[in-house]
Protein backbone atom coordinates (compact mmCIF):
# COMPACT_ATOMS: atom_id res chain seq x y z
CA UNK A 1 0.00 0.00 0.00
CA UNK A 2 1.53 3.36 -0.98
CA UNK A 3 2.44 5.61 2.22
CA UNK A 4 -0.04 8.38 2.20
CA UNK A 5 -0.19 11.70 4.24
CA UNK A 6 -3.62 13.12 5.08
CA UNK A 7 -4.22 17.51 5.62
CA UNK A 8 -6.35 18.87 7.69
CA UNK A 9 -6.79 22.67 9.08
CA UNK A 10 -7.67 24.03 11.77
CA UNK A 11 -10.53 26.60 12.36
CA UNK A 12 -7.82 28.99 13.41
CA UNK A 13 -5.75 28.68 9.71
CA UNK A 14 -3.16 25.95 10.95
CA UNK A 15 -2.83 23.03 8.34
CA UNK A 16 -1.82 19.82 9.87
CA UNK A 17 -0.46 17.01 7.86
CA UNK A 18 -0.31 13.75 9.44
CA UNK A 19 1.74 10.32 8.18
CA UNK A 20 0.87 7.29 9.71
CA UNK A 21 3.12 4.60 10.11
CA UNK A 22 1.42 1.89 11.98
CA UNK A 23 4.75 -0.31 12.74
CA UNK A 24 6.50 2.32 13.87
CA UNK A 25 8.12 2.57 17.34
CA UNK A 26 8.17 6.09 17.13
CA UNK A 27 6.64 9.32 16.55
CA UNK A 28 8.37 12.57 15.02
CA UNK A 29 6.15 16.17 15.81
CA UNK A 30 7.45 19.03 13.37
CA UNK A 31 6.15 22.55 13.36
CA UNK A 32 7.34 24.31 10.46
CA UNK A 33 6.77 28.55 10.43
CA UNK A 34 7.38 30.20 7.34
CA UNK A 35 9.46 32.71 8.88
CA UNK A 36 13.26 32.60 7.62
CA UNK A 37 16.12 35.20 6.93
CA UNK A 38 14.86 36.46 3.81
CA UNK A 39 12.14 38.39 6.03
CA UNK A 40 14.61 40.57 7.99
CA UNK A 41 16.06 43.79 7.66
CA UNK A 42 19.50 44.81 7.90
CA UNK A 43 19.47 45.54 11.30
CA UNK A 44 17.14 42.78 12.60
CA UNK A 45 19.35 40.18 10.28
CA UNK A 46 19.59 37.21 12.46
CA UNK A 47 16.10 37.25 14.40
CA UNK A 48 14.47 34.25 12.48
CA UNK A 49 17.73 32.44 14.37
CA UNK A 50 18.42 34.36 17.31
CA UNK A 51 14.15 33.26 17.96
CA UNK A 52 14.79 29.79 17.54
CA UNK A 53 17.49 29.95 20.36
CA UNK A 54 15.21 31.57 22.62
CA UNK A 55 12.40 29.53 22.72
CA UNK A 56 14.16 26.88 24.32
CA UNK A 57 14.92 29.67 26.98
CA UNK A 58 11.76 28.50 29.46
CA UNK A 59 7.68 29.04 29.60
CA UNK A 60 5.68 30.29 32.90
CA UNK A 61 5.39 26.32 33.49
CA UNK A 62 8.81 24.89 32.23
CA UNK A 63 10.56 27.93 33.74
CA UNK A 64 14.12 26.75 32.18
CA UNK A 65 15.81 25.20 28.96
CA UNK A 66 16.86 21.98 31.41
CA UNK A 67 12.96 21.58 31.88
CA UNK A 68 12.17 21.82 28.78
CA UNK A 69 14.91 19.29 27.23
CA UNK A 70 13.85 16.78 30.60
CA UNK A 71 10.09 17.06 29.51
CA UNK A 72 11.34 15.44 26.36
CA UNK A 73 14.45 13.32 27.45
CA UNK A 74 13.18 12.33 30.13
CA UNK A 75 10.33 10.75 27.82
CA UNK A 76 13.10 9.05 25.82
CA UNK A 77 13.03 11.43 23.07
CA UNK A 78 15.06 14.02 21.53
CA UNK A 79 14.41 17.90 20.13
CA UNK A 80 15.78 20.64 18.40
CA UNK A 81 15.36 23.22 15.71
CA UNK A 82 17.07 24.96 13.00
CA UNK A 83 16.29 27.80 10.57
CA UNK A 84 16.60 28.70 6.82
CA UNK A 85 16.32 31.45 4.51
CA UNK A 86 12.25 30.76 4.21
CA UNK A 87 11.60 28.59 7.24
CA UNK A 88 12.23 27.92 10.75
CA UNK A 89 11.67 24.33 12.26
CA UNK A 90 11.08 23.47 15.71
CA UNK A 91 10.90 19.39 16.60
CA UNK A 92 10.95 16.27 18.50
CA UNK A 93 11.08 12.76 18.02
CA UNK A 94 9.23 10.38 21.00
CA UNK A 95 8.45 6.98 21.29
CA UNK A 96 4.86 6.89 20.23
CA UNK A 97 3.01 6.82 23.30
CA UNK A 98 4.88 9.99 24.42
CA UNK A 99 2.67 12.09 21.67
CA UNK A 100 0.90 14.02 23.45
CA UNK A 101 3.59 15.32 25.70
CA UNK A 102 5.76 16.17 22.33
CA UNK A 103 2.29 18.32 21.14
CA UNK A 104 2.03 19.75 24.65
CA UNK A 105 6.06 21.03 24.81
CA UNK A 106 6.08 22.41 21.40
CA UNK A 107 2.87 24.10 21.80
CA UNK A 108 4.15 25.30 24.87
CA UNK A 109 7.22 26.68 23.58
CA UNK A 110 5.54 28.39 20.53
CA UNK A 111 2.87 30.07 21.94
CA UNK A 112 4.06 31.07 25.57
CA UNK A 113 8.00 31.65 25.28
CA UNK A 114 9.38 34.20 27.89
CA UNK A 115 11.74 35.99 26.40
CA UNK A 116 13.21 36.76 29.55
CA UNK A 117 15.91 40.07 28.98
CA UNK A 118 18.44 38.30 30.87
CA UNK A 119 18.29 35.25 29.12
CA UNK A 120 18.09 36.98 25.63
CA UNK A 121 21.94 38.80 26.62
CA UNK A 122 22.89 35.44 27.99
CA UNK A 123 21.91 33.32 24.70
CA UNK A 124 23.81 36.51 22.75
CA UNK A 125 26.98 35.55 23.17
CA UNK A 126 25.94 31.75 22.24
CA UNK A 127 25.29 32.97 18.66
CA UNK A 128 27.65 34.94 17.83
CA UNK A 129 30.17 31.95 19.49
CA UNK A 130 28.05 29.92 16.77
CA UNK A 131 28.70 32.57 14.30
CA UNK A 132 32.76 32.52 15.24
CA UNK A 133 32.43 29.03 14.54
CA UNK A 134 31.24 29.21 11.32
CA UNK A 135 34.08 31.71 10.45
CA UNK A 136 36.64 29.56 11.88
CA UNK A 137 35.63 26.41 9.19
CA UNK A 138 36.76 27.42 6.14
CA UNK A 139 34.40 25.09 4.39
CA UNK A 140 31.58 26.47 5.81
CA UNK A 141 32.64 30.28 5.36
CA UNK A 142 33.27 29.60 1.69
CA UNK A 143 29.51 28.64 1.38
CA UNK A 144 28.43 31.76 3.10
CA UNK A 145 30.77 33.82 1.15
CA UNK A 146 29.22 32.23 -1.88
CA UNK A 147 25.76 33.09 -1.04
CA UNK A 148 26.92 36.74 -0.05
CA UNK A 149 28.78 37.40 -3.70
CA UNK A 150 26.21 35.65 -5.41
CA UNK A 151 23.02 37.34 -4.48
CA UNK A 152 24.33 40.41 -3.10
CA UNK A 153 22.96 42.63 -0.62
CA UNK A 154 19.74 41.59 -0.22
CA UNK A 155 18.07 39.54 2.30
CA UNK A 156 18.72 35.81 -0.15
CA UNK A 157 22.74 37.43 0.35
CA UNK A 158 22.67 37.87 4.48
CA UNK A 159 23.68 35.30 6.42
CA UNK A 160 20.76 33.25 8.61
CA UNK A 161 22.63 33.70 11.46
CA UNK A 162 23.25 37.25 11.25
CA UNK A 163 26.53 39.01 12.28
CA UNK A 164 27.82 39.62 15.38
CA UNK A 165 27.01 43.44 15.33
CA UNK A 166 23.26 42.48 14.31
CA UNK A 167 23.07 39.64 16.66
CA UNK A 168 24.42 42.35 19.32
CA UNK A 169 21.29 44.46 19.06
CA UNK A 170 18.27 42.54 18.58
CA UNK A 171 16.03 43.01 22.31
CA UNK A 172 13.12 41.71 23.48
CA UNK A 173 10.76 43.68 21.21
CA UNK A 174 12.11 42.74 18.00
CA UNK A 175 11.41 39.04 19.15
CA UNK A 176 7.92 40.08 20.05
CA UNK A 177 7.30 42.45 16.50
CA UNK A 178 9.04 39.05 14.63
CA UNK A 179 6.33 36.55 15.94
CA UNK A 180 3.31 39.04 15.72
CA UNK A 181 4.54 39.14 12.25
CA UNK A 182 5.70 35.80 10.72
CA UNK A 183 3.93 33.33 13.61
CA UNK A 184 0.48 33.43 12.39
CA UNK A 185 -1.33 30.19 12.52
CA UNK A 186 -2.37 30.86 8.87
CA UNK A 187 1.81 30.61 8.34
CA UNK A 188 2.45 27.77 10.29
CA UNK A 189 2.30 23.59 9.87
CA UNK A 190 2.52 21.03 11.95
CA UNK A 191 3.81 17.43 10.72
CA UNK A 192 3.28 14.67 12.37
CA UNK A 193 4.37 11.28 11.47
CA UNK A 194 4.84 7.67 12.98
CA UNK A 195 2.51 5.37 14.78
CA UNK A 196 -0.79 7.29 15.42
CA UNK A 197 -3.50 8.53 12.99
CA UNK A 198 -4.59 11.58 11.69
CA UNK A 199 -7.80 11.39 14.01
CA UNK A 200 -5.47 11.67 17.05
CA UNK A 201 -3.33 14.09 15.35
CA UNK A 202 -6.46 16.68 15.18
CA UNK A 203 -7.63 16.16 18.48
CA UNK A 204 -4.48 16.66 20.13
CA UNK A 205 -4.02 19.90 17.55
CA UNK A 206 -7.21 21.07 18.62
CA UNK A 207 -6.18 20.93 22.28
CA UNK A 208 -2.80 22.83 22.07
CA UNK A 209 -2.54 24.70 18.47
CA UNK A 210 -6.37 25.56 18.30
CA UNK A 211 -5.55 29.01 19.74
CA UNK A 212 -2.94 31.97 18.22
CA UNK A 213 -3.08 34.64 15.65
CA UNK A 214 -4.37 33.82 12.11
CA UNK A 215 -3.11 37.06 10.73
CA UNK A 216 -1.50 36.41 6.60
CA UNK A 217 2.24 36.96 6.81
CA UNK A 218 3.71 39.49 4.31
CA UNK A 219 5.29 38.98 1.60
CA UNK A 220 9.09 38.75 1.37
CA UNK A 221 10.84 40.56 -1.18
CA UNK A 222 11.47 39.08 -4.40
CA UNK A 223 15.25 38.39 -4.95
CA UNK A 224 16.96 40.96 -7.52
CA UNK A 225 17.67 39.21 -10.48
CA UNK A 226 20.43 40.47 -11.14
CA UNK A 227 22.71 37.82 -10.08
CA UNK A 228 25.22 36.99 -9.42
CA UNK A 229 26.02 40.05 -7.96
CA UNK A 230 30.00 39.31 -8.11
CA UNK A 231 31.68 37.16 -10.35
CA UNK A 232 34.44 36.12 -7.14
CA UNK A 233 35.02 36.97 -3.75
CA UNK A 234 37.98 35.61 -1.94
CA UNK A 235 39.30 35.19 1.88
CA UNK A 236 43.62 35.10 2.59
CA UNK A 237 44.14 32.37 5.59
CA UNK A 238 47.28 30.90 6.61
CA UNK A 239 45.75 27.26 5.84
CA UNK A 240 47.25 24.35 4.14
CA UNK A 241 44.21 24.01 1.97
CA UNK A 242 42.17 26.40 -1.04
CA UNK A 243 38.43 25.43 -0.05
CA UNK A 244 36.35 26.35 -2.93
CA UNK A 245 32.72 27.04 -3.46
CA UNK A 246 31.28 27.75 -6.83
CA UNK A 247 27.44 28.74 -8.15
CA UNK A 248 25.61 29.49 -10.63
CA UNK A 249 21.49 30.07 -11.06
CA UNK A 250 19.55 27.06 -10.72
CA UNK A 251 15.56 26.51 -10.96
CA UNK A 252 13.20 27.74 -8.16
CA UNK A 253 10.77 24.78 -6.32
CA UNK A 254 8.01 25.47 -8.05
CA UNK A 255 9.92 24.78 -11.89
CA UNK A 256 8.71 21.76 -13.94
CA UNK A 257 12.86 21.17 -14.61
CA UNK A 258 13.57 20.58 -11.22
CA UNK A 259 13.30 17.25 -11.86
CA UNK A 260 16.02 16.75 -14.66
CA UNK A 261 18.09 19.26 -12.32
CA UNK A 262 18.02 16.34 -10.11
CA UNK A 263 19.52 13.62 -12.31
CA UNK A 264 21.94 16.17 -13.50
CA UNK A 265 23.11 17.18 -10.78
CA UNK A 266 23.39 13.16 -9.66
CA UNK A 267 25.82 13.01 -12.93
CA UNK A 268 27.49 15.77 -12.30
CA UNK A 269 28.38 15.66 -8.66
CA UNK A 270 26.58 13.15 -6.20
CA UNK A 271 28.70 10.05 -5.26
CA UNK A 272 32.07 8.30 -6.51
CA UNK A 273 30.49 7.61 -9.87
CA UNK A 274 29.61 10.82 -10.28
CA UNK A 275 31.77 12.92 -13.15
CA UNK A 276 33.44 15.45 -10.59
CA UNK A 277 34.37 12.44 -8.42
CA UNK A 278 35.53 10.65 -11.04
CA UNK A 279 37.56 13.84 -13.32
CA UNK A 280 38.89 15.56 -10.43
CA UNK A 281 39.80 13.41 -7.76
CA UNK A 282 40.11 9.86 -9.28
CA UNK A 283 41.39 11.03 -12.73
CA UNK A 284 43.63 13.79 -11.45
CA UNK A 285 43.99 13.50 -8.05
CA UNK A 286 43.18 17.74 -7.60
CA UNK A 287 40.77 17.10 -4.20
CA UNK A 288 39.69 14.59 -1.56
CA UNK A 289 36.10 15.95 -1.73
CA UNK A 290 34.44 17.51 -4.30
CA UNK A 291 30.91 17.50 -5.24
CA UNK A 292 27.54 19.01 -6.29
CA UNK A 293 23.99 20.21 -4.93
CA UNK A 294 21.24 21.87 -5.31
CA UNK A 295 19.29 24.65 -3.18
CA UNK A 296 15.42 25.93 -4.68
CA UNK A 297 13.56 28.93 -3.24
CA UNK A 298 10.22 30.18 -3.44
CA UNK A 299 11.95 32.46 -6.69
CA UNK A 300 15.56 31.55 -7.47
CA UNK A 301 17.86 28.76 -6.79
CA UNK A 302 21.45 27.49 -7.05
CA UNK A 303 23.86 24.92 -8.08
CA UNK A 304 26.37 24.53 -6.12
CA UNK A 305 29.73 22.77 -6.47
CA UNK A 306 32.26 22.73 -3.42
CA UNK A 307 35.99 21.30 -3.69
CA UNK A 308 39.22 21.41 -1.20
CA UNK A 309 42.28 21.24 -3.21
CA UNK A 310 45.77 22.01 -2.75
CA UNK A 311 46.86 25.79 -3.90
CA UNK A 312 48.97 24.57 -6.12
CA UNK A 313 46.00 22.97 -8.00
CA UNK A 314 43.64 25.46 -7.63
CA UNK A 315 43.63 27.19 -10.88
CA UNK A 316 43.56 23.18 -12.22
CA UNK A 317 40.81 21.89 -10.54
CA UNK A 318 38.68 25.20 -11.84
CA UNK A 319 39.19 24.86 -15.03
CA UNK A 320 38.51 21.10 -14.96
CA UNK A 321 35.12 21.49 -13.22
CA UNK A 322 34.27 23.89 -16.02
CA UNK A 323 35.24 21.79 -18.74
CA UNK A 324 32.97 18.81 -16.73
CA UNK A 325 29.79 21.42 -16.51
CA UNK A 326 30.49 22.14 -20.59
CA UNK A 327 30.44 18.51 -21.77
CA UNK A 328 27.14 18.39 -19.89
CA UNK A 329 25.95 20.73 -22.72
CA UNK A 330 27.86 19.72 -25.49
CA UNK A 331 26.07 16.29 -25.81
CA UNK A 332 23.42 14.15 -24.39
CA UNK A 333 24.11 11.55 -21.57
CA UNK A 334 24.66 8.39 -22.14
CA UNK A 335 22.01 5.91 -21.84
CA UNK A 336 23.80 3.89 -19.31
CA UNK A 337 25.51 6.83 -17.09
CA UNK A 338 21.66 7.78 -17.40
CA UNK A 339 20.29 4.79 -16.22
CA UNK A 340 22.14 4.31 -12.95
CA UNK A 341 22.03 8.69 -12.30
CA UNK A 342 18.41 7.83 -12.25
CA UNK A 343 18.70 4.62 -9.88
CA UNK A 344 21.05 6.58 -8.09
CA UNK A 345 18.59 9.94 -7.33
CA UNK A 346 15.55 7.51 -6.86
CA UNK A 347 17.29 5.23 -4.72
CA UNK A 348 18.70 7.64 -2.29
CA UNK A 349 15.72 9.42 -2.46
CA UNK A 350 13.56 6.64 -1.25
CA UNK A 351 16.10 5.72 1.38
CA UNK A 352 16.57 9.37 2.76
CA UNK A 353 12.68 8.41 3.96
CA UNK A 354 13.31 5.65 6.11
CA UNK A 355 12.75 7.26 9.88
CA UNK A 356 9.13 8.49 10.93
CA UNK A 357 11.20 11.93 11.29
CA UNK A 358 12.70 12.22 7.87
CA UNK A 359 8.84 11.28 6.52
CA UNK A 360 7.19 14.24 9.11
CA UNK A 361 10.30 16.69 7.94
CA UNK A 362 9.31 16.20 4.19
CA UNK A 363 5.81 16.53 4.63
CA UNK A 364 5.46 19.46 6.77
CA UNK A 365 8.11 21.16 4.29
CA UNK A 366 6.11 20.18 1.20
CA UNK A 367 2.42 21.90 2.37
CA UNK A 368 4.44 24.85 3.85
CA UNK A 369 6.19 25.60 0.86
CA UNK A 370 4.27 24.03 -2.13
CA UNK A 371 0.63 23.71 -0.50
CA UNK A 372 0.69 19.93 -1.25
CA UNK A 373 2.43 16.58 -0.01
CA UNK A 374 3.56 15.29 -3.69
CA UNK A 375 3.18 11.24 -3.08
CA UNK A 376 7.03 9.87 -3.38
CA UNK A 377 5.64 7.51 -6.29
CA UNK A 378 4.69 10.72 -7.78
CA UNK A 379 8.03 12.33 -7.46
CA UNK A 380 9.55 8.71 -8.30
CA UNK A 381 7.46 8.47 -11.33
CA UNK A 382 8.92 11.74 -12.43
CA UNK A 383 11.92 10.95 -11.94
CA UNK A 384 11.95 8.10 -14.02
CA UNK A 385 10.83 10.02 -16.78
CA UNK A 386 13.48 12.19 -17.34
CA UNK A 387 15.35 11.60 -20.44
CA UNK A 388 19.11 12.71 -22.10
CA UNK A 389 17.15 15.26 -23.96
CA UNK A 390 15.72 16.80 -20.75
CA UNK A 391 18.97 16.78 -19.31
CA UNK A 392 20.51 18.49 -22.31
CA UNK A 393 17.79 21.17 -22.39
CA UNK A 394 18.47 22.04 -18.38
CA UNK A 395 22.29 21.81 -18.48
CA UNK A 396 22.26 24.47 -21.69
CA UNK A 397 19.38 26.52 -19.67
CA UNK A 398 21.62 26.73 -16.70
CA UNK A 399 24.95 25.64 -16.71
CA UNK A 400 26.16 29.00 -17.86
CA UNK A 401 29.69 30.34 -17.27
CA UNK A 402 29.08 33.81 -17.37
CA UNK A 403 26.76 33.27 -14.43
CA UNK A 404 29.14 31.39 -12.40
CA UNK A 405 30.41 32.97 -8.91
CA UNK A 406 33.75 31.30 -7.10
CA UNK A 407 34.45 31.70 -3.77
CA UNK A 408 37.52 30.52 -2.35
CA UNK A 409 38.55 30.46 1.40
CA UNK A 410 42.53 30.25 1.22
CA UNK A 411 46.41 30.90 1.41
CA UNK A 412 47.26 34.02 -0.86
CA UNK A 413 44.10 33.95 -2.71
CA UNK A 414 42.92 37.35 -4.44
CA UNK A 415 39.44 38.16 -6.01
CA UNK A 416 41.39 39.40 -8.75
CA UNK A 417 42.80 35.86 -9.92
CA UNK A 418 39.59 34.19 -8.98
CA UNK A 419 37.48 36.46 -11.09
CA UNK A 420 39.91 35.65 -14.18
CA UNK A 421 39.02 32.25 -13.41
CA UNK A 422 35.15 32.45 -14.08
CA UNK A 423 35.72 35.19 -16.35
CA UNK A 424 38.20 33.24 -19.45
C-alpha cells in the first residue's frame, strides 16, 4: 500500500499534515513557520535564528531550557530546531506513546516563550560563538561567502545567522514584532508522522494549536535578479588548503525542470560515480572531496559545487570542473551513465525516507512551501521520466559560465585571480 499523508486545518488557519506509520516505534512532531532570513532587515538580520534559540529559553510552566529538554528526554526522546532562509523548524522525536507530551512542549514553547531580557543577553553571546564558529571552518565560510557574492545585498545574500554586530542588538521587542509578524497560525504547519492517525493528530491539535493569531504573513521581497552580484570573492588564511565554493542560477521549487536538475546534478556531482568524483579526484587527483547540490527557493535557486584542493592545484581543478559542466551541454548523456544517475537519485531518495522523522520533515516542508504533499511515487514516477534530452535542455538553460560565482577560502588567494578564473 503506498504511504499516504492526510491535511487537515484548523478553524484557526493551521494546516496539519499527518503520516501514519502503523509499525512504527516512534513518533516525530514538526512545526514548520514560514518565517526565515529572507524576512529581515538589515538591522534585525539574524532574528528568524536568534528566535529559535530563545524559545528553548523557558515558559511560565517549564521555567528553564533543562525543563524543557527533561520534559522530552526524560520521555526518551530528543528535540531541536534549525532555521533557513524561508523557514524555521522546531521538533521532536518520541516513542509513540509519548505524543501528546511532544504536542504539549512544542505548543508550549511556541505560543508562551518568555523571552526573559536576561536570558536573551545570555543566549547573545551563544550565537555569535556559533557565528565565530562558522568563520573559523573554512568550508563552511566559503559557502556563506558564496551566497553573499552571489546574491548580493539583499536579504537571499545575508547570512541566517546574522553578524555579530546584528546579533548584538536585537532586544526583546524585535522578538515580540518578529512573531506578531511571521507566527500566524495561517503561516504555520505542523507534521506529524509515525505510529498514530490523523484522528489523534487533530484532536491533540485542537487541544494545544487551536488558539494563536491567524493574521496572513507578508510577503518577502522578491530576490533581484540580477545575479550573481559578483563574479568572485575571496578570503587570505594561513591554511594548508584552497576550499572552494562555486554557483551558478539554478531553478526555483516550483519549476517543472527541477526534476532533470536532479539527475543532472546526480551526474554531475553526487557520489564516486559521479563525473566530478571521477575527473577531479580519481582522474587527477586535484581534491579529496568535491561535489555538487542543489538549493530551490520560493523564486531563485542554485547549483552549487564545493571542492578542497591544494593551492597549487587550484587554478587546475577550476578549469577542470568547467570543462565537466560544458560537456554536460555539449552532448546528451549516455544511456547507461543515465540509467544508474536515475537509480542513483531515486534510490537515495527513497532511502533518505526511512525514519518516521525524515517522513514528518518532508511533509510538513512540502504543504508549507508548495501547499501539497507530492506522493514519493509521484516524485519517483517523475523521476523516471526524465530523459538525455531533458537533461541536455536544463544543463544548456543553466549551466552557464558567465553566471558562475567562485568563492575561495585560502592561502594568498585574491578576487582578482579568482574572477579571471570564471571570467576566461
Amino acid at each position: 500500500m503506498p504511504l499516504t499523508s492526510e491535511i487537515g486545518t484548523l478553524p484557526n488557519g493551521l494546516r496539519v499534515v499527518t503520516t501514519p506509520l502503523p509499525t512504527a516505534q516512534s513518533v516525530s512532531v514538526s512545526v514548520f513557520v514560514g518565517a526565515g532570513s529572507r524576512g529581515e532587515s538589515p538591522r534585525t538580520n539574524g532574528v528568524a535564528h536568534f528566535l529559535e534559540h530563545m524559545v528553548f529559553k523557558g515558559t511560565p510552566t517549564r521555567a528553564t531550557a533543562i525543563e524543557i529538554a527533561e520534559a522530552i528526554e526524560g520521555a526518551g526522546g530528543a528535540l531541536n530546531a534549525y532555521t533557513g532562509k524561508e523557514m524555521t523548524c522546531y521538533w521532536n522525536h518520541v516513542p509513540f506513546d509519548k505524543l501528546e507530551t511532544a504536542m504539549d512542549v512544542l505548543a508550549d514553547m511556541l505560543h508562551n516563550s518568555l523571552l526573559d531580557p536576561a536570558e536573551i543577553d545570555r543566549e547573545r553571546t551563544v550565537v555569535q560563538q556559533e557565528i565565530r564558529r562558522t568563520k573559523d571552518q573554512p568550508g563552511a565560510w566559503a559557502g556563506e561567502l558564496l551566497g553573499k557574492a552571489f546574491y548580493g545585498d539583499q536579504p537571499m545574500g545575508w547570512s541566517i545567522a546574522g553578524t555579530e554586530d546584528t546579533v548584538g542588538g536585537i532586544q526583546q521587542q524585535d522578538f515580540k514584532e518578529w512573531i506578531g509578524t511571521w507566527y500566524g497560525a495561517s503561516n504555520v504547519v505542523l507534521s506529524v508522522a509515525g505510529n498514530t492517525t490523523h484522528d489523534d493528530v487533530m484532536a491533540l491539535a485542537g487541544r494545544y494549536f487551536a488558539h494563536g493569531a491567524s493574521e496572513t504573513a507578508p510577503a518577502v521581497t522578491p530576490v533581484n535578479g540580477n545575479v550573481p552580484a559578483q563574479r568572485a570573492i575571496a578570503d587570505a588564511r594561513d591554511i594548508t588548503q584552497a576550499n572552494v565554493a562555486m554557483g551558478m542560477p539554478a531553478v526555483s521549487r516550483h519549476d517543472p525542470d527541477r526534476y532533470p536538475l536532479m539527475i543532472l546534478n546526480s551526474v554531475l556531482g553526487r557520489g564516486m560515480s559521479s563525473r566530478l568524483f571521477k575527473e577531479v579526484r580519481e582522474r587527477r587527483g586535484l581534491a579529496y572531496s568535491v561535489g555538487s547540490s542543489v538549493s530551490r527557493h520560493a523564486d531563485s535557486g542554485m547549483l552549487g559545487i564545493s571542492a578542497g584542493v591544494s593551492p597549487e592545484n587550484l587554478a587546475e581543478a577550476v578549469k577542470v570542473i568547467f570543462v565537466e559542466l560544458d560537456k554536460l551541454k555539449q552532448e546528451p548523456v549516455g544511456e547507461e551513465e543515465l540509467t544508474k544517475a536515475r537509480d542513483y537519485s531515486i534510490g537515495s531518495f527513497r532511502l533518505s525516507l526511512e525514519s518516521s522523522m525524515a517522513l514528518g520533515q518532508r511533509a510538513g516542508e512540502s504543504l508549507l512551501t508548495m501547499g501539497e504533499v507530492e506522493p514519493i511515487d509521484g516524485v519517483v514516477k517523475k523521476l523516471r521520466a526524465v530523459e538525455a534530452p531533458d537533461v541536455l535542455r536544463v544543463a544548456q538553460r543553466l549551466l552557464l559560465k558567465e553566471k558562475a560565482t567562485l568563492s575561495v577560502v585560502g592561502p594568498d588567494v585574491k578576487e582578482e585571480a579568482l574572477a579571471e578564473m570564471v571570467e576566461a
